[in-house]
N, C-alpha and C. Protein backbone atom coordinates (compact mmCIF):
# COMPACT_ATOMS: atom_id res chain seq x y z
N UNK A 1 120.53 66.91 86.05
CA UNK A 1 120.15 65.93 87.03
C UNK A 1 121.21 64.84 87.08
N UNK A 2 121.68 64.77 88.07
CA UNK A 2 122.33 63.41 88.59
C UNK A 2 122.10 61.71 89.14
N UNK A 3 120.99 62.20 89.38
CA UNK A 3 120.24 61.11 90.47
C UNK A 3 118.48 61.08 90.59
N UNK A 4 118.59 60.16 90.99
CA UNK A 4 116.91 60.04 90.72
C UNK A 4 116.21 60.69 91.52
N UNK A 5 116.80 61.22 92.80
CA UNK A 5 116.64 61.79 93.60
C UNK A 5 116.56 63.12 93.26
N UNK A 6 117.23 63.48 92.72
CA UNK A 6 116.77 65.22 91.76
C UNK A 6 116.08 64.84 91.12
N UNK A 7 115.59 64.02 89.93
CA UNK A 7 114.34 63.43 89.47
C UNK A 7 113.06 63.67 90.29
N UNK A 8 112.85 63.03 91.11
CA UNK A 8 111.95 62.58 92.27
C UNK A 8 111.76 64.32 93.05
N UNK A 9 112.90 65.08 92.81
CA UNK A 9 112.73 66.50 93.87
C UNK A 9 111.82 67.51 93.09
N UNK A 10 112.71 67.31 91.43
CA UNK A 10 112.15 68.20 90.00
C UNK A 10 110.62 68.09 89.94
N UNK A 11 110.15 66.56 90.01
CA UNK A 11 109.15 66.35 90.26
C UNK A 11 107.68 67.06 90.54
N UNK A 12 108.46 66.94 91.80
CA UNK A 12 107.56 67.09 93.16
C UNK A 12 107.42 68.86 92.75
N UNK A 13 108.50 69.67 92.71
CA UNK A 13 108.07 71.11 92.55
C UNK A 13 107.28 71.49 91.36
N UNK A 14 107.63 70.43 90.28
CA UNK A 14 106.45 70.94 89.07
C UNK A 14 104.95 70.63 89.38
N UNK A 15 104.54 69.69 90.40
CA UNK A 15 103.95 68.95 90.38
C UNK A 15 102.88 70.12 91.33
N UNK A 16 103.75 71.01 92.24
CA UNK A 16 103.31 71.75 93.53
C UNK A 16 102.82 73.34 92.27
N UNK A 17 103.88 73.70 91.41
CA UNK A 17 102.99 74.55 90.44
C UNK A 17 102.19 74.42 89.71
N UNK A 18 101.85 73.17 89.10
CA UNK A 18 100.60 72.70 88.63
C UNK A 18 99.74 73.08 89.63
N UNK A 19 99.30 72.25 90.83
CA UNK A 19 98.45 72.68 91.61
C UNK A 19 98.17 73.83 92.10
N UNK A 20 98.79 74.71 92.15
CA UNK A 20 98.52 76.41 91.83
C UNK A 20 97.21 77.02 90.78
N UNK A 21 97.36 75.85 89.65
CA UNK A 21 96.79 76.53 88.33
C UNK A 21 95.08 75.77 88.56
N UNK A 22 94.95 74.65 89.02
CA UNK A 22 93.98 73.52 88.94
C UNK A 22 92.72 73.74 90.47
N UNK A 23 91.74 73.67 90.54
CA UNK A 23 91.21 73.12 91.09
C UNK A 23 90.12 74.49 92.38
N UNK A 24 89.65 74.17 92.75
CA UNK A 24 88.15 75.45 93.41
C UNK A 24 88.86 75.65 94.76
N UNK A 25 89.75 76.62 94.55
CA UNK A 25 90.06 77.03 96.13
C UNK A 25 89.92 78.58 96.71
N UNK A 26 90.38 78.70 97.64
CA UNK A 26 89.31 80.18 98.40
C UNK A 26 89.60 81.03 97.64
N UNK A 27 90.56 81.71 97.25
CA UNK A 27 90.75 82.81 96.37
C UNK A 27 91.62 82.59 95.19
N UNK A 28 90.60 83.60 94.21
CA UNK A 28 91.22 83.10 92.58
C UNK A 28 91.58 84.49 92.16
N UNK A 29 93.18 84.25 91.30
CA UNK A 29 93.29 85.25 90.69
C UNK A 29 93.63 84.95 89.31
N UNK A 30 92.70 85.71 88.88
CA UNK A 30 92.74 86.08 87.17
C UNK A 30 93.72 86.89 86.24
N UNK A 31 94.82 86.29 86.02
CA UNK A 31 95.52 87.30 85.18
C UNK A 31 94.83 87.50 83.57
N UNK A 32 94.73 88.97 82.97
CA UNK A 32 94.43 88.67 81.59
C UNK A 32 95.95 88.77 80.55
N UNK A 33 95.86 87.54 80.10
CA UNK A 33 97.01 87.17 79.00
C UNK A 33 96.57 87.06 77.32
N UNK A 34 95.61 87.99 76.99
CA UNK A 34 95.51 88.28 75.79
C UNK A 34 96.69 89.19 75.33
N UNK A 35 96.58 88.98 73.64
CA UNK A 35 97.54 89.86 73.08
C UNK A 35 98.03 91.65 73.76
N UNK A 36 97.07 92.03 74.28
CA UNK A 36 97.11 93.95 74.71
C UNK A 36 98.11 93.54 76.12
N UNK A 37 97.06 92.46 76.80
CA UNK A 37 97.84 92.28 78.47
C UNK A 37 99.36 91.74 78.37
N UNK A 38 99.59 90.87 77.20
CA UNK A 38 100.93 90.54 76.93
C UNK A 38 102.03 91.34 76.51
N UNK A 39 101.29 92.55 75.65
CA UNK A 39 101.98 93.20 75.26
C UNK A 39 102.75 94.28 76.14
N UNK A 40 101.48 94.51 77.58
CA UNK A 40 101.42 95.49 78.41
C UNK A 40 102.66 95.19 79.30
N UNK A 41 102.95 93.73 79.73
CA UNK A 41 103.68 93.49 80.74
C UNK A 41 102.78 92.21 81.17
N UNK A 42 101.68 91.18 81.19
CA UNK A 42 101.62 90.09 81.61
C UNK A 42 102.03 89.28 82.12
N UNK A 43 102.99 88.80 81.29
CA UNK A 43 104.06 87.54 81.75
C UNK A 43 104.82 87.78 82.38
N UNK A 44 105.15 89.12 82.33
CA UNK A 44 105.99 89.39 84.08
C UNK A 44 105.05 89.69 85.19
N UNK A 45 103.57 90.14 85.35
CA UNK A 45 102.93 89.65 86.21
C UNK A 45 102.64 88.92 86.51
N UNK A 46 102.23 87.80 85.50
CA UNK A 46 102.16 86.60 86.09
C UNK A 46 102.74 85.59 86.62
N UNK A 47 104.70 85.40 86.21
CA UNK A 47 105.85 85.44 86.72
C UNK A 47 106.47 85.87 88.03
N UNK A 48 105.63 87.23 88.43
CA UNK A 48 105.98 87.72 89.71
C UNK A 48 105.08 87.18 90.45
N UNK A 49 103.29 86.88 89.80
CA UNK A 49 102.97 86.71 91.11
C UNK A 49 102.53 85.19 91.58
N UNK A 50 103.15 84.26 90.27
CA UNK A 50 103.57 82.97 91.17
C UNK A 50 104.68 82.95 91.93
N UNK A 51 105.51 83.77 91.86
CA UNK A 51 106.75 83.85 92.82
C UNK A 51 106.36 83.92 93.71
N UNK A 52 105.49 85.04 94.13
CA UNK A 52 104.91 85.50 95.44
C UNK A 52 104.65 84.64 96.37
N UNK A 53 103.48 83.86 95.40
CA UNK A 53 102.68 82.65 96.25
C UNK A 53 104.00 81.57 96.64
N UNK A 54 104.54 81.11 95.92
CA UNK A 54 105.50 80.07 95.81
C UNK A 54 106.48 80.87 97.21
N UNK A 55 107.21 81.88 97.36
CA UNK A 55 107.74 82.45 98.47
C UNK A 55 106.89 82.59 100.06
N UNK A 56 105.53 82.68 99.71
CA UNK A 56 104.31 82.92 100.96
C UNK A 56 103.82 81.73 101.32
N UNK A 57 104.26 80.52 100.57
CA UNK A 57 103.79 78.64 101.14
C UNK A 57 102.17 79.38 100.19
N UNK A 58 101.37 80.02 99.64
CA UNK A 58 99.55 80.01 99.49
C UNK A 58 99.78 79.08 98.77
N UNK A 59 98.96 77.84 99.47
CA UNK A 59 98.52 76.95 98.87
C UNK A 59 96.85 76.79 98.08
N UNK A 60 96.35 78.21 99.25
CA UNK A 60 94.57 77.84 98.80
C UNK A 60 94.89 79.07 97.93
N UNK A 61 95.14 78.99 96.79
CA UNK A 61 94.96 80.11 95.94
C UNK A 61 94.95 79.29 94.27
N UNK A 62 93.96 79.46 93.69
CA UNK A 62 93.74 79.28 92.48
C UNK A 62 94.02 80.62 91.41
N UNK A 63 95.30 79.68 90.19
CA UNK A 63 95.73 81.29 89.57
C UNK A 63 95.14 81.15 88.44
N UNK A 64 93.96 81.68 87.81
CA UNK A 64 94.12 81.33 85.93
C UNK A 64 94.54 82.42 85.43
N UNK A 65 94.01 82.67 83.98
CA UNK A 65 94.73 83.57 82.91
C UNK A 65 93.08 83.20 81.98
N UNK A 66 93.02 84.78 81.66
CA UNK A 66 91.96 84.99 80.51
C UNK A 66 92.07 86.01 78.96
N UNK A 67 91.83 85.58 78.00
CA UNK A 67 92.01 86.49 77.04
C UNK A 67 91.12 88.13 77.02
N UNK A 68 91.31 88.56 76.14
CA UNK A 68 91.16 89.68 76.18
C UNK A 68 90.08 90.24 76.54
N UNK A 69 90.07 91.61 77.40
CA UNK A 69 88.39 91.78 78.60
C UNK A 69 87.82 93.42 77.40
N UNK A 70 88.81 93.38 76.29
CA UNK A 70 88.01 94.82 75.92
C UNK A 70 88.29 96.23 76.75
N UNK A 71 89.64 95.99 77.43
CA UNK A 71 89.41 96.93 77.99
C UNK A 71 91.31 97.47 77.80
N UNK A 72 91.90 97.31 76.87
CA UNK A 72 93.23 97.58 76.54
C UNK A 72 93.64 98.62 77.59
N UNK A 73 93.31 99.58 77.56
CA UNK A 73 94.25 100.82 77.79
C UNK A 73 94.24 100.16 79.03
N UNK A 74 93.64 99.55 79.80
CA UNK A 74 94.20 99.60 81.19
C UNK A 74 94.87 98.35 81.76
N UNK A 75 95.56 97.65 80.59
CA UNK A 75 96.32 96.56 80.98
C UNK A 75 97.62 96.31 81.67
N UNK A 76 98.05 96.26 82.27
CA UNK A 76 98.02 93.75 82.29
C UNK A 76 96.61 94.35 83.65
N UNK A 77 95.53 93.66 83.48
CA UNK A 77 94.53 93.88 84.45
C UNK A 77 94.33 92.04 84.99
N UNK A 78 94.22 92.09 86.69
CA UNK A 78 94.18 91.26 87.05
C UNK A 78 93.08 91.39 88.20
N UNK A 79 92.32 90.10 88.02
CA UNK A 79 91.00 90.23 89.32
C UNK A 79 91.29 89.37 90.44
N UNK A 80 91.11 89.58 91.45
CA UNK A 80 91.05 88.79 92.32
C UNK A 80 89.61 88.78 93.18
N UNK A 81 89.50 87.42 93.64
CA UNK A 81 88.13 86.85 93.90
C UNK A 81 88.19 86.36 95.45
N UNK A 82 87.92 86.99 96.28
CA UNK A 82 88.08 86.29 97.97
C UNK A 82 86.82 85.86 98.16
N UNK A 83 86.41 84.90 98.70
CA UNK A 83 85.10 84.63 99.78
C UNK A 83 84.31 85.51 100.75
N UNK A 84 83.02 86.05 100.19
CA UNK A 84 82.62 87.14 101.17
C UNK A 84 82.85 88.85 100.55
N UNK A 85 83.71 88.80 99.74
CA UNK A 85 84.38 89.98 98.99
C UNK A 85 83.75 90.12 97.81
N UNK A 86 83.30 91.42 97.26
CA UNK A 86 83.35 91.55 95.63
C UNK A 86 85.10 91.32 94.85
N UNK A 87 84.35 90.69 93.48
CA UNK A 87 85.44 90.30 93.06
C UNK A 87 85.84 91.60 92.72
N UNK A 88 87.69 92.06 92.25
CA UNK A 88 88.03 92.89 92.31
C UNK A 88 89.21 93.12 90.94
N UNK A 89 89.18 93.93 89.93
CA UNK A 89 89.41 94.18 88.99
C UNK A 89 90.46 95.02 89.14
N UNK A 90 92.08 94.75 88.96
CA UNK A 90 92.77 95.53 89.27
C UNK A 90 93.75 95.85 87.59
N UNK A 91 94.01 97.39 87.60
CA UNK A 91 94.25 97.67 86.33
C UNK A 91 95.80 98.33 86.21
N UNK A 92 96.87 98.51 85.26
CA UNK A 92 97.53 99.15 85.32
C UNK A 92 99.22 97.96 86.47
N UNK A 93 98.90 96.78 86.40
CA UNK A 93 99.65 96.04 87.32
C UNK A 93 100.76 95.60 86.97
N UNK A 94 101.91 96.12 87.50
CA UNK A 94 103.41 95.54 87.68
C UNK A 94 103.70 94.26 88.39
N UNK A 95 104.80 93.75 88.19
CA UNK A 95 105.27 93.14 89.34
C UNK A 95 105.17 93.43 90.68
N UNK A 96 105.72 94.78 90.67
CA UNK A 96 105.93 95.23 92.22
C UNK A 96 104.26 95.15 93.05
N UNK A 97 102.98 95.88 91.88
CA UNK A 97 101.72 95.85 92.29
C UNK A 97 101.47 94.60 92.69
N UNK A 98 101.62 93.53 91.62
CA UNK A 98 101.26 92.34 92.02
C UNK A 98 101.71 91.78 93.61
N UNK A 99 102.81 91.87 93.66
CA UNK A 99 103.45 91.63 95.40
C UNK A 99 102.64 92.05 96.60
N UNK A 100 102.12 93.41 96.18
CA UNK A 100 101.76 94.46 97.43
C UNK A 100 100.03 93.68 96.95
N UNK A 101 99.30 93.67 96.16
CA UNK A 101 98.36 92.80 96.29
C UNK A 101 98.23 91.41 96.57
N UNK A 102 99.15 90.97 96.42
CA UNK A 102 99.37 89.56 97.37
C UNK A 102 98.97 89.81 98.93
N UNK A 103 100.24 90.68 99.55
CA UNK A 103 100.17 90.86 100.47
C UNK A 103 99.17 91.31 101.44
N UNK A 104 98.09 92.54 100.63
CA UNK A 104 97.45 93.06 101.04
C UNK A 104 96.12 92.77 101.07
N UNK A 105 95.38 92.56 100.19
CA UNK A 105 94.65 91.46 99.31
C UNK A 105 94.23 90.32 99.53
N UNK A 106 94.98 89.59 99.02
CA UNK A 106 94.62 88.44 99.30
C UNK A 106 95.44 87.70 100.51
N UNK A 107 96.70 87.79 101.29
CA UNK A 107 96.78 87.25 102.24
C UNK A 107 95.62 88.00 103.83
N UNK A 108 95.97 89.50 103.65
CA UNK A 108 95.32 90.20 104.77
C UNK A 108 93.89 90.84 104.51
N UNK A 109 93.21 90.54 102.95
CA UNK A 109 91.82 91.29 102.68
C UNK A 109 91.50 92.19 102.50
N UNK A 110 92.37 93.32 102.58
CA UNK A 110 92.29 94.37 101.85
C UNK A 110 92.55 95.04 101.10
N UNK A 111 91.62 95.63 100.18
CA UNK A 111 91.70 96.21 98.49
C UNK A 111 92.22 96.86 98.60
N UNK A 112 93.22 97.53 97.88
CA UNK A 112 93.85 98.99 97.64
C UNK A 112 93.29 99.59 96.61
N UNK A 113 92.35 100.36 97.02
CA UNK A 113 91.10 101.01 96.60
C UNK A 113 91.88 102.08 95.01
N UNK A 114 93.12 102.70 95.55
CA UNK A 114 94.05 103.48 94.71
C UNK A 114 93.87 102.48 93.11
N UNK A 115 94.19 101.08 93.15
CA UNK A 115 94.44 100.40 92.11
C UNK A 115 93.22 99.81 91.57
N UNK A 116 91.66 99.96 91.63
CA UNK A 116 90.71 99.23 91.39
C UNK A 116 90.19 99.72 90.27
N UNK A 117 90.14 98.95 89.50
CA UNK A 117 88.96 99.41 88.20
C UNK A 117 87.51 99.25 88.04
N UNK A 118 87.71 98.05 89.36
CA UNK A 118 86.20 97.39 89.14
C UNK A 118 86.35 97.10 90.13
N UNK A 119 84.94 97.11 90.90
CA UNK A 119 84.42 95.79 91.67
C UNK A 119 83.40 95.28 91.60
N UNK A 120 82.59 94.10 91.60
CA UNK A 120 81.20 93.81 91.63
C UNK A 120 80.92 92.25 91.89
């Protein structure tokens, strides 16, 4: 940083990924970041799919992270929760998955039935 003005910019973008993580908005996605999901690939899902949002402007999207669901073999497993929708349990997720469920999912509403473990 040079200037306070990169100060003041640094800011403002940490300030815009915080609000990603915080607060009751239309759709929530659950990454699980227990030891199995970490081990599986996690943190690069969860890495890819704040990128996503952060590249798509989603502002109404709430992201958390949960420990372990008991269900190893089918990790990094991530749910997503729309309004009107069963929530949706997705298993077996990459980066690349994560993207195409952004896209599909939660910007346009539809499940890709291929990737579901759960719904209810």
């Amino acid at each position: 940083m040079k200037s306070l003005e990169d100060l003041a910019r640094l800011r403002e973008e940490v300030r815009e990924r915080i609000k990603v993580r915080e607060g009751a908005k239309a759709v929530r996605i659950t990454v699980g970041m227990g030891t199995c999901g970490i081990a599986a690939g996690a943190r690069d899902v969860m890495a890819a799919l704040l990128d996503e949002l952060a590249k798509r402007g989603l502002t109404d999207v709430t992201v958390t992270q949960t420990g372990c669901a008991g269900l190893c073999e089918y990790e990094p497993l991530v749910e997503v929760a729309r309004p009107g929708q069963p929530k949706v349990t997705y298993s077996y997720v990459t980066p690349e998955k994560i993207r195409q469920i952004v896209a599909q999912h939660v910007v346009n509403g539809q499940i890709i039935g291929e990737w579901v473990l759960a719904a209810r």
